[in-house]
Protein backbone atom coordinates (compact mmCIF):
# COMPACT_ATOMS: atom_id res chain seq x y z
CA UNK A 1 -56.25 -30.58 70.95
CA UNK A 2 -57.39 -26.99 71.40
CA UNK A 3 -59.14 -25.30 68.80
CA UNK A 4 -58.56 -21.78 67.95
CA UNK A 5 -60.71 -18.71 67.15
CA UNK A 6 -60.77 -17.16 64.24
CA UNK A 7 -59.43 -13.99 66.38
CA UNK A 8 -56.95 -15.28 67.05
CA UNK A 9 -55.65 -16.97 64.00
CA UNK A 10 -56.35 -13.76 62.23
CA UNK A 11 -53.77 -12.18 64.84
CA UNK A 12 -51.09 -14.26 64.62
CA UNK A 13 -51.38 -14.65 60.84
CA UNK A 14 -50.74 -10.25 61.48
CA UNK A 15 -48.04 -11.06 63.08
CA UNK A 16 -46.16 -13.48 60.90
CA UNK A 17 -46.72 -11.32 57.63
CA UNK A 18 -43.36 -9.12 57.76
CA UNK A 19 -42.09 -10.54 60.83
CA UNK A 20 -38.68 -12.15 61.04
CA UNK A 21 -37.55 -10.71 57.38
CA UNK A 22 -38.41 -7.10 58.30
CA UNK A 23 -36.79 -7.00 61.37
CA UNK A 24 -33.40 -8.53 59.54
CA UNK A 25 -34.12 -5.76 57.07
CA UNK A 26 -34.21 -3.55 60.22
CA UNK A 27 -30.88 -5.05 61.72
CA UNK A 28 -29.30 -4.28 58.16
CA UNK A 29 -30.17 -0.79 57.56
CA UNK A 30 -29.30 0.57 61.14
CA UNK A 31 -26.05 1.24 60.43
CA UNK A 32 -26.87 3.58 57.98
CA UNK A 33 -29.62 5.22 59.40
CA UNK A 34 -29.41 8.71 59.93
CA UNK A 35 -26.46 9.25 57.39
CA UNK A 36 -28.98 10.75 54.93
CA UNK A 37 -32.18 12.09 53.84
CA UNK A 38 -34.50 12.53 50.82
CA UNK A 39 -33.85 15.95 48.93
CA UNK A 40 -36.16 15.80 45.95
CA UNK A 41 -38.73 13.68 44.27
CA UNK A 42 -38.90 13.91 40.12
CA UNK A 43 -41.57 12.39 37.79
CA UNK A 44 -41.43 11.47 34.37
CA UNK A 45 -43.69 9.42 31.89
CA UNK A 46 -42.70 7.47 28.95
CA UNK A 47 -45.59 6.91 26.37
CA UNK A 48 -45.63 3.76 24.01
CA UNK A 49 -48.78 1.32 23.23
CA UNK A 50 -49.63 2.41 27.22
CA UNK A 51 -48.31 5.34 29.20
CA UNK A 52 -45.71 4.88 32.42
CA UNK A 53 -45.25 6.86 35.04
CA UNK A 54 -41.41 6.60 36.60
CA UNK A 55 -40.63 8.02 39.66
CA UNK A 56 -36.95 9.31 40.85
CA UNK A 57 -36.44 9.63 44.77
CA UNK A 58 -32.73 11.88 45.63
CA UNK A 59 -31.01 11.92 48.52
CA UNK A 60 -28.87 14.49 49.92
CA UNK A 61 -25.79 11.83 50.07
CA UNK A 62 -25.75 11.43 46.24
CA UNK A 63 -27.35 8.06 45.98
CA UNK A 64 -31.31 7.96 43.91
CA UNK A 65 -33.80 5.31 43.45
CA UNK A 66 -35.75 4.72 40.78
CA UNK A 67 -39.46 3.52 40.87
CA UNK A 68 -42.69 2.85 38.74
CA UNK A 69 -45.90 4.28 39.67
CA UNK A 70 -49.22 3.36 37.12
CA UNK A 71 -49.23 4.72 33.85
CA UNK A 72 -52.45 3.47 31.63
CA UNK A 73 -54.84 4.63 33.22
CA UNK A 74 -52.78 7.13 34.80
CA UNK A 75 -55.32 10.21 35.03
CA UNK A 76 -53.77 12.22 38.36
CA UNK A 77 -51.02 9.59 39.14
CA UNK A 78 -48.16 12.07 38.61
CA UNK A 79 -49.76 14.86 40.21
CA UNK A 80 -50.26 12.84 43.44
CA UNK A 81 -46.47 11.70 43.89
CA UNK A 82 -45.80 15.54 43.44
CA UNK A 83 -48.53 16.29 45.43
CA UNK A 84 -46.55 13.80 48.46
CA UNK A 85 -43.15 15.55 47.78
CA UNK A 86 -43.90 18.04 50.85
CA UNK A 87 -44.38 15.15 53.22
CA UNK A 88 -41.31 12.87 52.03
CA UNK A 89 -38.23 15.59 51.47
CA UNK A 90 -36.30 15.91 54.88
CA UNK A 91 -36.94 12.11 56.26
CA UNK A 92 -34.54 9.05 56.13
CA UNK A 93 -34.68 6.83 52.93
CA UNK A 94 -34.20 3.94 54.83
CA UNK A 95 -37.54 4.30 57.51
CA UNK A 96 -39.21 2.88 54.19
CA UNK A 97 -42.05 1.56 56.35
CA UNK A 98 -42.69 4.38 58.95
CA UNK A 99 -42.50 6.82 55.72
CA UNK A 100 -45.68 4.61 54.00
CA UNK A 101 -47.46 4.33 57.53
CA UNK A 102 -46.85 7.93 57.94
CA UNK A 103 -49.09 8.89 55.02
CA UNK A 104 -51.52 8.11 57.65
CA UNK A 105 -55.40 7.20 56.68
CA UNK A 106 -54.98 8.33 53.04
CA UNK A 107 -53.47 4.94 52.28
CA UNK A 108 -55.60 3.20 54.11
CA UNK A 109 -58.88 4.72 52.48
CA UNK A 110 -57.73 6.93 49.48
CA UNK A 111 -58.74 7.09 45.85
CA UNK A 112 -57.03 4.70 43.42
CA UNK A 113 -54.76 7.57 41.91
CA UNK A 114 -52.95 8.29 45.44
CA UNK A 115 -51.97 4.64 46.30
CA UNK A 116 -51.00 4.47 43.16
CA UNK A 117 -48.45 7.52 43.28
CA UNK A 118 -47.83 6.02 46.93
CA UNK A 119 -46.79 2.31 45.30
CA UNK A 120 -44.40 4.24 42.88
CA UNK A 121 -42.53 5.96 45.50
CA UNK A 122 -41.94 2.93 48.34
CA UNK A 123 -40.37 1.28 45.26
CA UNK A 124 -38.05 4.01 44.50
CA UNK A 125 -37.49 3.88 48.27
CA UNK A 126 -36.29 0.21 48.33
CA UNK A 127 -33.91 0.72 44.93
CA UNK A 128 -32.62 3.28 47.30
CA UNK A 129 -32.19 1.44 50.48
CA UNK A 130 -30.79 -1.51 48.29
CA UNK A 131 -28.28 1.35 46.85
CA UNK A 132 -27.20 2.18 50.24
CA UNK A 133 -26.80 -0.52 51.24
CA UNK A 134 -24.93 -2.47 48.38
CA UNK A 135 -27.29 -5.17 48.06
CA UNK A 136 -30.28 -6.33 45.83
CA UNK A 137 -33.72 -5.51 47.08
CA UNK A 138 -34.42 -9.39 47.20
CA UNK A 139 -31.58 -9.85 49.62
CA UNK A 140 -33.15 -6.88 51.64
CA UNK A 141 -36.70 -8.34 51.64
CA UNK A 142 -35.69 -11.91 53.06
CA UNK A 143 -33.06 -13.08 50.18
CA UNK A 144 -33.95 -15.17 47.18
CA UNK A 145 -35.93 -18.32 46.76
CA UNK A 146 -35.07 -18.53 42.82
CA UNK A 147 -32.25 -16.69 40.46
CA UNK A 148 -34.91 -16.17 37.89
CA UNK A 149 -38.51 -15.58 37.18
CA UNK A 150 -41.26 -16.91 34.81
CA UNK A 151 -42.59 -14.11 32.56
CA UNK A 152 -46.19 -14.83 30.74
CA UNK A 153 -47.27 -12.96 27.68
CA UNK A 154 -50.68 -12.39 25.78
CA UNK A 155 -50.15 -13.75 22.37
CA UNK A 156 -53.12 -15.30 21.26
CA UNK A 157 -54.45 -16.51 18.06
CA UNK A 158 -56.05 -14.52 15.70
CA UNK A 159 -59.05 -16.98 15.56
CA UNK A 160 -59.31 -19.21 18.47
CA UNK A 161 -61.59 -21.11 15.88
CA UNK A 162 -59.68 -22.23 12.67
CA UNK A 163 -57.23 -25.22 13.82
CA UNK A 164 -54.75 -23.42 10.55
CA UNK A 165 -54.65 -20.17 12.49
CA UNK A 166 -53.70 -21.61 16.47
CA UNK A 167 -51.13 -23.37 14.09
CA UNK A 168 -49.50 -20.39 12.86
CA UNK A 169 -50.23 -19.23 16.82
CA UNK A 170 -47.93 -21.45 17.84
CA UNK A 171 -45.33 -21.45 15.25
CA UNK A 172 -44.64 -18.15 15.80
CA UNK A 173 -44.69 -18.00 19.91
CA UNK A 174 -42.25 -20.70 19.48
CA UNK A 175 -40.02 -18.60 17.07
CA UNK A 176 -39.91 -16.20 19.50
CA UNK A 177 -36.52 -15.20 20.58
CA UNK A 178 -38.33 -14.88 24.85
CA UNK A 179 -39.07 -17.90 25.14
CA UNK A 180 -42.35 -17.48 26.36
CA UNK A 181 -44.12 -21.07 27.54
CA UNK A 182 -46.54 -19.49 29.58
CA UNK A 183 -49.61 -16.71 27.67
CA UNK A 184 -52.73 -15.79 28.73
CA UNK A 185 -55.75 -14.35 26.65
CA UNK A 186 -59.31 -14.01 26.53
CA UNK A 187 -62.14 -14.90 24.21
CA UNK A 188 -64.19 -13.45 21.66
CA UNK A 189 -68.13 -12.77 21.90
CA UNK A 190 -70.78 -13.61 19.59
CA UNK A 191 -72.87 -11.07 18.02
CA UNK A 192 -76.30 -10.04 19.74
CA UNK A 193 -77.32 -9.39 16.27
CA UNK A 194 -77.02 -13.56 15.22
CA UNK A 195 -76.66 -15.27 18.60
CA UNK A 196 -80.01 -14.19 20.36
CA UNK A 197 -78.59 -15.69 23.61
CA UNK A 198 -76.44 -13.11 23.53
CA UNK A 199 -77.00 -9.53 25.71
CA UNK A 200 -74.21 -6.86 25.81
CA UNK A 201 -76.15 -5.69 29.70
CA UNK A 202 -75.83 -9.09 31.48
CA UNK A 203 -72.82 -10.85 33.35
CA UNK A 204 -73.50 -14.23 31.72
CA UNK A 205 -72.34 -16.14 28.33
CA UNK A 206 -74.55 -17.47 25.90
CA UNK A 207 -74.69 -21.36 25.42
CA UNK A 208 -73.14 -20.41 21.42
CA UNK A 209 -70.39 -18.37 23.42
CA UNK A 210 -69.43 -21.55 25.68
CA UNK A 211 -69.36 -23.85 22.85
CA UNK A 212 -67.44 -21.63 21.25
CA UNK A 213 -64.75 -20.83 24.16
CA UNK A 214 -64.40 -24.62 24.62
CA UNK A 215 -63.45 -25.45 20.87
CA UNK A 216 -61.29 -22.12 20.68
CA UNK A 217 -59.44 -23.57 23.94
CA UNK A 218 -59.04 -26.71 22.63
CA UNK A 219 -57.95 -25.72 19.13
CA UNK A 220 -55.37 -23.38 21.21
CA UNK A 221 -53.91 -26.67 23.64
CA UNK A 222 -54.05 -29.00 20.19
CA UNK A 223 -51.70 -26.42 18.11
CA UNK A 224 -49.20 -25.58 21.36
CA UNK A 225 -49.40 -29.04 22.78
CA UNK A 226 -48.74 -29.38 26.92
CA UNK A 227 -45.42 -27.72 27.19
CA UNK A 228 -46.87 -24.86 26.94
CA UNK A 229 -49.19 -22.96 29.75
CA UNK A 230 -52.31 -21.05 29.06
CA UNK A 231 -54.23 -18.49 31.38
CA UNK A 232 -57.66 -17.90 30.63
CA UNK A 233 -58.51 -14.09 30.92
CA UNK A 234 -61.45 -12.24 31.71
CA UNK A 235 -62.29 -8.78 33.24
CA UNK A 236 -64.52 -9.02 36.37
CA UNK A 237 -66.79 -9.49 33.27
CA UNK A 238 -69.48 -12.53 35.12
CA UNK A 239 -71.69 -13.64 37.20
CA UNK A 240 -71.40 -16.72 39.49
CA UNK A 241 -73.12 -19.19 37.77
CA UNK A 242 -71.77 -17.60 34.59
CA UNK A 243 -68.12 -18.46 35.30
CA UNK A 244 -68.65 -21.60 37.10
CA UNK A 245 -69.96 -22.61 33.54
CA UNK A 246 -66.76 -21.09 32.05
CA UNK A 247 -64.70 -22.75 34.20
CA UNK A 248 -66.16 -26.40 33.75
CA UNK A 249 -65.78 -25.16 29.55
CA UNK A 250 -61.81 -24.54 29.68
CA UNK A 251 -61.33 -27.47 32.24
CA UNK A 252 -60.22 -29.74 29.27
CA UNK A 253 -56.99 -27.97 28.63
CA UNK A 254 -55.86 -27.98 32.08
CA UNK A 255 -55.48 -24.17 32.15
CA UNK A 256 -52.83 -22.37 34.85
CA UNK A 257 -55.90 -19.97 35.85
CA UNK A 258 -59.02 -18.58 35.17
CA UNK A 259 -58.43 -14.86 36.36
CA UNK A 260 -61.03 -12.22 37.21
CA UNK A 261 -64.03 -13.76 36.29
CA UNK A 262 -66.11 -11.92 38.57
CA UNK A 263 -66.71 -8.61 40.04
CA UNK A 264 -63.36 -7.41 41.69
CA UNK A 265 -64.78 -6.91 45.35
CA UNK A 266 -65.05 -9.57 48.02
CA UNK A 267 -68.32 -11.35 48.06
CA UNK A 268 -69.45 -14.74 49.46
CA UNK A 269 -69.36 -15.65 45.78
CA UNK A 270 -66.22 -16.09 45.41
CA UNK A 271 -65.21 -19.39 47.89
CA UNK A 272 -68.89 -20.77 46.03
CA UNK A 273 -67.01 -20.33 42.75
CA UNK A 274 -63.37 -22.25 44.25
CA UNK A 275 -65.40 -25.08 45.60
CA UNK A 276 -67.47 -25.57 42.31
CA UNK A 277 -64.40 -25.27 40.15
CA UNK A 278 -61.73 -27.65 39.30
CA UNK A 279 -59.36 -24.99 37.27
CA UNK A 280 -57.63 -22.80 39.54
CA UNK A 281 -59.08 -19.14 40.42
CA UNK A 282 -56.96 -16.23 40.36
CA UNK A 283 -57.43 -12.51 41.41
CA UNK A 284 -56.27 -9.34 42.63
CA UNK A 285 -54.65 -6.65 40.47
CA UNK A 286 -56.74 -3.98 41.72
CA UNK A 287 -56.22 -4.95 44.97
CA UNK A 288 -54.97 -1.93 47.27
CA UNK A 289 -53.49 -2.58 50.53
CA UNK A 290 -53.34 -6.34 52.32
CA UNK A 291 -57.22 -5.71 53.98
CA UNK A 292 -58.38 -6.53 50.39
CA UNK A 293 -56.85 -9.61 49.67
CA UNK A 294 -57.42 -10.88 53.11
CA UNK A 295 -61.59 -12.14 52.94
CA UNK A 296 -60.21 -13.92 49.83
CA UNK A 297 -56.99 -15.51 51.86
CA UNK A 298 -59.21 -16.70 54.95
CA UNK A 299 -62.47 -17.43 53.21
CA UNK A 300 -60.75 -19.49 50.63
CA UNK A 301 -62.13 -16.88 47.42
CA UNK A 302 -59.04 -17.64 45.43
CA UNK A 303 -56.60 -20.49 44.79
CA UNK A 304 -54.04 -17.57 43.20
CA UNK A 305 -53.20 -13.96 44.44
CA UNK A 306 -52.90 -11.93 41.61
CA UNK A 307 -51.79 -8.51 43.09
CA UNK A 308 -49.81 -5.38 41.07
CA UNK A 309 -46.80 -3.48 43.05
CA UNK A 310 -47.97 -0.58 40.96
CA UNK A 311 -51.71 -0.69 43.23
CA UNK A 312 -50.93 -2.71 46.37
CA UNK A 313 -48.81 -0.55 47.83
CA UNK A 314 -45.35 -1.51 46.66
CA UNK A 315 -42.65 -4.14 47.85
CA UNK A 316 -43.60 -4.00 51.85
CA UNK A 317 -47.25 -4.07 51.65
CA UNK A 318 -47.38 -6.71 48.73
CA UNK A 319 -44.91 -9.48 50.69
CA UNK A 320 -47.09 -8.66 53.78
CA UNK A 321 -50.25 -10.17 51.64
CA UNK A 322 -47.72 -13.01 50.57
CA UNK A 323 -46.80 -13.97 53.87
CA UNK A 324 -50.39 -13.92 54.72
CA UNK A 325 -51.05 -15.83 51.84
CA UNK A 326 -48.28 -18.45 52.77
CA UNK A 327 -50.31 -19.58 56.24
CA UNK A 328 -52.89 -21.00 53.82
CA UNK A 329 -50.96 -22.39 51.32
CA UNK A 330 -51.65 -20.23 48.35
CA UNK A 331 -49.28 -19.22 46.06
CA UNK A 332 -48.41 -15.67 44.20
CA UNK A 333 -48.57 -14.66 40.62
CA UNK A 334 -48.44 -10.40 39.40
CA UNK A 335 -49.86 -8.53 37.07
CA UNK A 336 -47.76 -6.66 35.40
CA UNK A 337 -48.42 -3.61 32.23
CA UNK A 338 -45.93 -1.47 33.85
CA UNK A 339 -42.43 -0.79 31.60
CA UNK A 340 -39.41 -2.54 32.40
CA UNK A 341 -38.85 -0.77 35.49
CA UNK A 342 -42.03 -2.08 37.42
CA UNK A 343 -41.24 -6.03 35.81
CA UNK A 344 -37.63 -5.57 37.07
CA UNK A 345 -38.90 -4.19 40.61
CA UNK A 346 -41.27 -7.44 40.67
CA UNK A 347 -38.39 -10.07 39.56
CA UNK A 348 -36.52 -8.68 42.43
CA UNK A 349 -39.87 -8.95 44.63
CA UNK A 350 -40.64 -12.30 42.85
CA UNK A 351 -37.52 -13.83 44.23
CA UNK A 352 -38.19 -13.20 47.89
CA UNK A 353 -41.52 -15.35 47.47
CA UNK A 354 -41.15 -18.84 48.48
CA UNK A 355 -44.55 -19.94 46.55
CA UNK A 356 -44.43 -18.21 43.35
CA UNK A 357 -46.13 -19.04 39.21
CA UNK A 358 -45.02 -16.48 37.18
CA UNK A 359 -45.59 -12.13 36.38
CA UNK A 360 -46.78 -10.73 33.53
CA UNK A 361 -45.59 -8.97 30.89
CA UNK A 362 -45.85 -6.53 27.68
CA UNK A 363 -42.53 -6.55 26.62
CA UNK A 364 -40.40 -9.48 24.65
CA UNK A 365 -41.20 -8.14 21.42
CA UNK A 366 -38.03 -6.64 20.12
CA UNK A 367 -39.04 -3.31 20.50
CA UNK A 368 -37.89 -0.23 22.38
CA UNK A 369 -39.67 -1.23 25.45
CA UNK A 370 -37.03 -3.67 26.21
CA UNK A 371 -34.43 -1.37 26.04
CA UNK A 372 -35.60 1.22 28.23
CA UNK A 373 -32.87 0.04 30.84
CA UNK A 374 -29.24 -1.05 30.00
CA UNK A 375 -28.71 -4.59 29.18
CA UNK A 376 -25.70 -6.71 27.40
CA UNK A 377 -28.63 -9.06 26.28
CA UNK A 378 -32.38 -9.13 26.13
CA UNK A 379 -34.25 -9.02 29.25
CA UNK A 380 -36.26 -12.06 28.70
CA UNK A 381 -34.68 -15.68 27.73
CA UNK A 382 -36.27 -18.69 27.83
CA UNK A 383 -39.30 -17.35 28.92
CA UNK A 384 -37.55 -16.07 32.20
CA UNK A 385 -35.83 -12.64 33.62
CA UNK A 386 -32.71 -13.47 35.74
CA UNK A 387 -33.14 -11.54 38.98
CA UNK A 388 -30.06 -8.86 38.67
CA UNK A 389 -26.68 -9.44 41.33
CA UNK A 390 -26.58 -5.26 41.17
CA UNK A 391 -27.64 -3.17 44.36
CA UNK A 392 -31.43 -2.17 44.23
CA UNK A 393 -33.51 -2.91 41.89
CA UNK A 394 -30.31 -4.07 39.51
CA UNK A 395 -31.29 -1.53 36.76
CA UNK A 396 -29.86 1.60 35.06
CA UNK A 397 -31.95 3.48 32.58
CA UNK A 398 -31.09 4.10 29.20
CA UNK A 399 -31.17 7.85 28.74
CA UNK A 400 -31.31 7.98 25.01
CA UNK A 401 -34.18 5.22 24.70
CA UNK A 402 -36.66 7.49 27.60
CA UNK A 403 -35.67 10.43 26.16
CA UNK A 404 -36.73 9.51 22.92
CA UNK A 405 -40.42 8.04 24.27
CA UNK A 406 -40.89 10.80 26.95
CA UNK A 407 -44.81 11.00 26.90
CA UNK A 408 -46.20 14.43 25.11
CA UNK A 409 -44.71 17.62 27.23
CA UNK A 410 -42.50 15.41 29.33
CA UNK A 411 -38.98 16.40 30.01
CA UNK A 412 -36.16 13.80 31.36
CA UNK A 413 -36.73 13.77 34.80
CA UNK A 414 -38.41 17.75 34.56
């Protein structure tokens, strides 16, 4: 049997990643090519325990998408979409990927803020398209492998310590009208001032601090029992011997992941940590573009891709690293702090993923947040969002719920 290079492997793995679905997207949308073209771009940001940044594309035939660029930390993401408005007014809604390759090297080597504002607007794009069309953006980017998606949360315990209080954890994450059965959460540190192992400048965990994480685990999987799923969370906070050591601690409890353990880049690092641990190793929410997730895809530096639509580009760029990551067998999960609008863009995303865990979430808590777009019941039951039947991204904002969290000097849709 022939053997192939990595050249080529790497070339036909290009090939695959937005392939066959694209061009059906392609076949779909010529009809209606040419029939319009975009006439404004608006901004607005909502401000609750984060801000969020929502982004309105207009055409000229009547029809709008809606989109979510990053909010918290948002410093300059607004001013960027405006800032691509010039380029964008004038073309066709539907040449979503020309439009994004258009932007030309600026997406390929900008500053966080632009792809950012760039993400926002190809998702407004594809609510659009979907509009235009009269079907969901799922159907558009391949159709759907599931009619609903697994939401995780970050309840946690208030001390992963006391036994009584991962109790009353789990009482009340059970009571919970979501329906969560999947959370993720850190750990607490130790005190340099009693553990002397302990040094607020270093990447590693004292041997008090790894005791601790293991009973705090363990005390978490005895109180919730194994119907429940836990993600272990850190942030890119370790060295490599460091969280080789955590992972071997949280092993016991059979954990979903242990995400961002190390710093965000590539480095030969990473595969060293997969091969030495047995608990699965996810990564990639700041992940911009496919050409960062790909050393981890081909050098085997994750078992999980992690990615955000609100950094990686949006719905095109983001299934292009999942199709990439489907030649090797690994599977998707998102991160997800955006408002409802960016977890309803990735449900409809989710769907079109064959190998798929579960996104991330801040709402489920009964508050405004989950109201932001028009529902007949909550967004989130039984721990899952049902991907909507509607054209687009299946939403409709509720004007009296943004209006009344517009973020300080914000106007609805000014």
């Amino acid at each position: 049997m022939r053997s192939f290079s990595r050249r080529e492997l790497l070339r036909w793995a290009s090939l695959a990643c937005g392939g066959g679905w694209l061009a059906r997207y392609h076949a779909m949308a010529a009809p209606a090519r040419g029939r319009s073209k975009i006439r404004d771009i608006k901004v607005m940001m909502l401000q609750g325990p984060r801000t969020y940044t929502l982004v309105k594309i207009e055409s000229d035939a009547g029809i709008f998408g809606i989109g979510e660029a990053y909010g918290s930390p948002g410093v300059g993401v607004k001013e960027q979409v405006l800032a691509l408005k010039p380029a964008l007014v004038g073309q066709d809604p539907l040449e979503i990927d020309r439009i994004f390759v258009g932007l030309g090297t600026r997406t390929d080597g900008s500053a966080h803020a632009l792809m950012r504002a760039v993400s926002g607007l190809e998702m407004a794009l594809w609510d659009l398209a979907g509009k235009t069309l009269g079907l969901p953006a799922a159907t558009l980017l391949g159709g759907r492998f599931r009619e609903r998606v697994r939401m995780y949360d970050h309840a946690a315990p208030r001390d992963m310590l006391s036994p009584a209080s991962c109790r009353e954890w789990a009482e009340k994450v059970r009571a919970n009208p979501a329906g969560f059965t999947a959370h993720k959460f850190g750990f607490p540190h130790t005190d340099p001032k009693t553990d002397p192992g302990r040094d607020l400048a270093n990447r590693q965990l004292s041997t008090r601090e790894l005791m601790r994480i293991r009973q705090g685990f363990e005390n978490c999987r005895q109180a919730i029992g194994w119907d429940h799923d836990i993600m272990v969370h850190c942030h890119w906070e370790y060295d490599l011997r460091t969280a080789i050591q955590l992972a071997e601690a949280v092993e016991p409890i059979r954990p979903l992941w242990l995400e961002d353990c190390m710093l965000v880049a590539y480095s030969e690092s990473w595969p060293r940590l997969v091969a030495a641990s047995r608990v699965p190793i996810c990564t990639g929410e700041n992940w911009m573009r496919r050409a960062e997730a790909l050393p981890f895809v081909t050098s085997h530096g994750c078992d999980i891709l992690h990615p955000d639509l609100r950094n990686s580009g949006g719905f095109l760029e983001t299934r292009r690293m999942a199709d990439l990551a489907d030649l090797y067998g690994l599977p998707m999960a998102n991160h997800n702090t955006g408002s409802l609008i960016n977890t309803m863009a990735t449900v409809q995303w989710a769907a079109s993923i064959r190998d798929y865990i579960a996104c991330e979430t801040v709402l489920g808590r009964g508050d405004w947040m989950d109201q932001v777009i028009l529902l007949d019941t909550p967004p989130i039951r039984e721990g899952f969002i049902r991907v909507p039947d509607q054209p687009g991204l299946g939403l409709t904002l509720n004007p009296g719920v943004v209006k009344a969290h517009l973020a300080p000097g914000e106007t609805y849709w000014g």
